[in-house]
N, C-alpha and C. Protein backbone atom coordinates (compact mmCIF):
# COMPACT_ATOMS: atom_id res chain seq x y z
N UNK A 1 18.00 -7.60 -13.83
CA UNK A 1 17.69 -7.30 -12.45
C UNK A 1 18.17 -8.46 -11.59
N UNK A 2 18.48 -7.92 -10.53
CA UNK A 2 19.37 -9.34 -9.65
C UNK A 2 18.18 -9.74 -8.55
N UNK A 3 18.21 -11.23 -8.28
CA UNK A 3 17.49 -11.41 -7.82
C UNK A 3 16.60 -10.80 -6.27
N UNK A 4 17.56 -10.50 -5.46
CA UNK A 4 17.39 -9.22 -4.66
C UNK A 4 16.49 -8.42 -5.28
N UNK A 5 16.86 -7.66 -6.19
CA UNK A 5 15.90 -6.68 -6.67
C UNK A 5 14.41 -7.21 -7.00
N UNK A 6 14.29 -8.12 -7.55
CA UNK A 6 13.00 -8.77 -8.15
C UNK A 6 12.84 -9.17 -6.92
N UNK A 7 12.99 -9.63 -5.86
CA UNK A 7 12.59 -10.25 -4.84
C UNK A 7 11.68 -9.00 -4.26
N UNK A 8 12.37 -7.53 -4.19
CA UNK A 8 11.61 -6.70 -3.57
C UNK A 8 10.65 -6.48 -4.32
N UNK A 9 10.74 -6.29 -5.49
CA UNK A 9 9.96 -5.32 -6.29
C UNK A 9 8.61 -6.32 -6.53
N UNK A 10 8.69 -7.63 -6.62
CA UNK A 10 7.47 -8.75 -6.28
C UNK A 10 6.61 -8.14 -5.14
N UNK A 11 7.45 -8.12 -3.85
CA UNK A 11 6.94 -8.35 -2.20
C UNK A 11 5.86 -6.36 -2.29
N UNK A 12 6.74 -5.43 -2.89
CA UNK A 12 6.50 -4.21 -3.08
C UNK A 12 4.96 -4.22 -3.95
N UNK A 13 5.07 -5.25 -5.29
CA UNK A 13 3.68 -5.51 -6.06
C UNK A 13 2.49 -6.12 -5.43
N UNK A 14 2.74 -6.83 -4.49
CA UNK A 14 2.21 -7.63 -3.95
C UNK A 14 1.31 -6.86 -3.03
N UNK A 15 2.24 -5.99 -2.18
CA UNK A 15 1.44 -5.16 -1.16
C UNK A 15 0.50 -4.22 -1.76
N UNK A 16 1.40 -3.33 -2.63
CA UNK A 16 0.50 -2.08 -3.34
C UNK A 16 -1.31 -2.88 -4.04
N UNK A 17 -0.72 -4.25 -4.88
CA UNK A 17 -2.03 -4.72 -5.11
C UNK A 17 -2.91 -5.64 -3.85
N UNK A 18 -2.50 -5.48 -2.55
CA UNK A 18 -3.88 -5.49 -1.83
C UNK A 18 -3.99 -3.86 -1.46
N UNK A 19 -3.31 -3.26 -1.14
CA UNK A 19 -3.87 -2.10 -0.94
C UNK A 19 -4.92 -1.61 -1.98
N UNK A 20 -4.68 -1.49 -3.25
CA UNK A 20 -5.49 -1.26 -4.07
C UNK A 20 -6.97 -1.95 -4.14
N UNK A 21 -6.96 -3.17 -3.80
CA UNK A 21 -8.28 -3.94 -3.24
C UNK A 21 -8.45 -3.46 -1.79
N UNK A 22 -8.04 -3.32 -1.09
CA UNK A 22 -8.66 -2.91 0.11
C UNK A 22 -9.13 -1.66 0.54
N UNK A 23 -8.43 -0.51 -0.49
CA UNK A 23 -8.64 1.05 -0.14
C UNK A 23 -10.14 1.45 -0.38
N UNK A 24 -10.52 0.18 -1.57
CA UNK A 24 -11.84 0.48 -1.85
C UNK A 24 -12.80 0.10 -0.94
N UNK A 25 -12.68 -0.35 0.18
CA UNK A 25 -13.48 -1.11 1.24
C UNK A 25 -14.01 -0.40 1.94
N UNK A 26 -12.68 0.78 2.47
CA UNK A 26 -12.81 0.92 3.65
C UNK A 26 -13.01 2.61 3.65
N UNK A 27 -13.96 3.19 4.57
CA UNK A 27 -14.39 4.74 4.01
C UNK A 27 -13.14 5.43 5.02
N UNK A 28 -12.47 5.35 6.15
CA UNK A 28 -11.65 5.80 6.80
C UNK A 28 -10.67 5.65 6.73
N UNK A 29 -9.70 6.36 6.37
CA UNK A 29 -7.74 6.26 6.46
C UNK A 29 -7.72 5.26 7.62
N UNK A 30 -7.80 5.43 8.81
CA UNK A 30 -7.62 4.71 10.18
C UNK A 30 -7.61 3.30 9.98
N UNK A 31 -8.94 2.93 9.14
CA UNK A 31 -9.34 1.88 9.15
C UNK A 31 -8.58 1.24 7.74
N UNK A 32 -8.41 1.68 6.58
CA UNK A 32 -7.69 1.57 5.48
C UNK A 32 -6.26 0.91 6.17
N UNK A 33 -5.50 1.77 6.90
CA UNK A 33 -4.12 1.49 7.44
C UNK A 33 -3.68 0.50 8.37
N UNK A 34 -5.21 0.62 9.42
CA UNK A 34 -4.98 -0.70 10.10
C UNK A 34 -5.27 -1.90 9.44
N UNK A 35 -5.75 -2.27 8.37
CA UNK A 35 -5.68 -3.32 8.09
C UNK A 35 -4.48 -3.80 6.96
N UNK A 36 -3.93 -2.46 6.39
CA UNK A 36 -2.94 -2.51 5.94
C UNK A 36 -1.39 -3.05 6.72
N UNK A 37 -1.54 -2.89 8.32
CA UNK A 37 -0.57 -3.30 9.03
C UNK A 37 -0.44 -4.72 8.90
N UNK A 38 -1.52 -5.46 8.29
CA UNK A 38 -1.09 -6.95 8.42
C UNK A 38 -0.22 -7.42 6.87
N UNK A 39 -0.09 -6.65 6.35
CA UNK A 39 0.92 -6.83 5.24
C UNK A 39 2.45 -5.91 5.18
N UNK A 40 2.55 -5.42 6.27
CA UNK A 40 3.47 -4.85 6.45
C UNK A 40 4.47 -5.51 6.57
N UNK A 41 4.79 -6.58 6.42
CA UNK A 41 5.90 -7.46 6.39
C UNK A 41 6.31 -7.52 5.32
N UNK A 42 5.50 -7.45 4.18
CA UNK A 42 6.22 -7.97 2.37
C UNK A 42 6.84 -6.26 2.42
N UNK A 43 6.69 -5.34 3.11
CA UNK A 43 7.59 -4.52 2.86
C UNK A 43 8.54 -3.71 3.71
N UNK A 44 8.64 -4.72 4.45
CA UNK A 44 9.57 -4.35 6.12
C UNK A 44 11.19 -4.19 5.37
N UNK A 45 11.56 -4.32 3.99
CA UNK A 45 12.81 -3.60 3.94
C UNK A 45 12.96 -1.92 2.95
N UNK A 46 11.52 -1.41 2.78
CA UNK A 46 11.58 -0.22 2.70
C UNK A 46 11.87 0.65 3.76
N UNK A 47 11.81 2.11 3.56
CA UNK A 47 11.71 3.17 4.79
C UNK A 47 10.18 3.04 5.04
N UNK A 48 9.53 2.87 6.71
CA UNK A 48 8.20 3.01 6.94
C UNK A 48 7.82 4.32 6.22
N UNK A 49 8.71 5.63 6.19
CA UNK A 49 7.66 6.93 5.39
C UNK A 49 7.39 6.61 4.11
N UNK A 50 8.55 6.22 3.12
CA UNK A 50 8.06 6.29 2.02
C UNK A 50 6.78 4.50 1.43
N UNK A 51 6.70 3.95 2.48
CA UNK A 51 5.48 3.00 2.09
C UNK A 51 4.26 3.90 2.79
N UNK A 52 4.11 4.50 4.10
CA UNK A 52 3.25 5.60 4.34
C UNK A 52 3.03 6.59 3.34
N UNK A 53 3.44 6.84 2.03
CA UNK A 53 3.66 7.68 1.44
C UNK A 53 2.88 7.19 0.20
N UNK A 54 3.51 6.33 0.51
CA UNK A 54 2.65 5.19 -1.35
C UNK A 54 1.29 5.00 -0.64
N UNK A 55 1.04 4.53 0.49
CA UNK A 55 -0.48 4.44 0.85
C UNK A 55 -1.54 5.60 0.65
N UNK A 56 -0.84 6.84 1.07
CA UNK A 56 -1.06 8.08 1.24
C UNK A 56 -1.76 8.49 -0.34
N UNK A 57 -0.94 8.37 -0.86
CA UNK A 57 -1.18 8.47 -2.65
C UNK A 57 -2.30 7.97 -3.40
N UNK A 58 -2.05 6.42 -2.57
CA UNK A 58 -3.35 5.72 -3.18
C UNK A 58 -4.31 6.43 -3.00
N UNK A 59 -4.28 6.24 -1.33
CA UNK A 59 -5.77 7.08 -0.60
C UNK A 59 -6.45 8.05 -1.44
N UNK A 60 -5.39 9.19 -1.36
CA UNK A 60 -6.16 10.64 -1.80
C UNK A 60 -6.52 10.10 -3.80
N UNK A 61 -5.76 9.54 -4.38
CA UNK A 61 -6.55 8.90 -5.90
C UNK A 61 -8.22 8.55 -5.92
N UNK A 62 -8.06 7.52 -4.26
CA UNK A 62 -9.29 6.99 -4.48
C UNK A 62 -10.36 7.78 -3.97
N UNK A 63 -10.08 8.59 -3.04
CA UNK A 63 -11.15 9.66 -2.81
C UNK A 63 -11.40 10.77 -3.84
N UNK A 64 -10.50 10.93 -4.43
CA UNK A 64 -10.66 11.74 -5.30
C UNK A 64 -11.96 11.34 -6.63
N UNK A 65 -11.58 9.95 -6.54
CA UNK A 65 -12.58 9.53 -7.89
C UNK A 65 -14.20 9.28 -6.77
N UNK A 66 -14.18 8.85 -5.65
CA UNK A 66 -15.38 8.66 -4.88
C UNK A 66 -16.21 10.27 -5.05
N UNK A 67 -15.26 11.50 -4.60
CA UNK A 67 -15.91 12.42 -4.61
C UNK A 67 -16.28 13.32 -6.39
N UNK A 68 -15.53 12.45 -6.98
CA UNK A 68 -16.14 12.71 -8.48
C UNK A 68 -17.65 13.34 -8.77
């Protein structure tokens, strides 16, 4: 993998694992996302839909196991 690549795919790990700590926090998407905007930088060279998309994913996982 060239360093480029590992560079993203770090900044990409990085984000997904606070999201994953933070999704559990927060009971509202609104509130989930806005605080997700302050890490929006480790992934400012994706497309904004498909990181909206990975959030999206998480979300509905973790509600899914809440409403278990």
């Amino acid at each position: 993998m060239g360093k480029v690549k590992e560079w993203a795919v770090e900044r990409e790990e990085e984000f997904m694992g606070r999201a994953k700590e933070l999704v559990k926090k927060h009971k509202s998407w609104s509130a989930f996302t806005s605080e997700m905007e302050n890490y929006m930088s480790l992934v400012d060279h994706k497309d904004l839909n498909d990181v909206i998309d990975s959030l999206n994913d998480l979300w509905t996982i973790e509600e899914a196991k809440v409403n278990e």
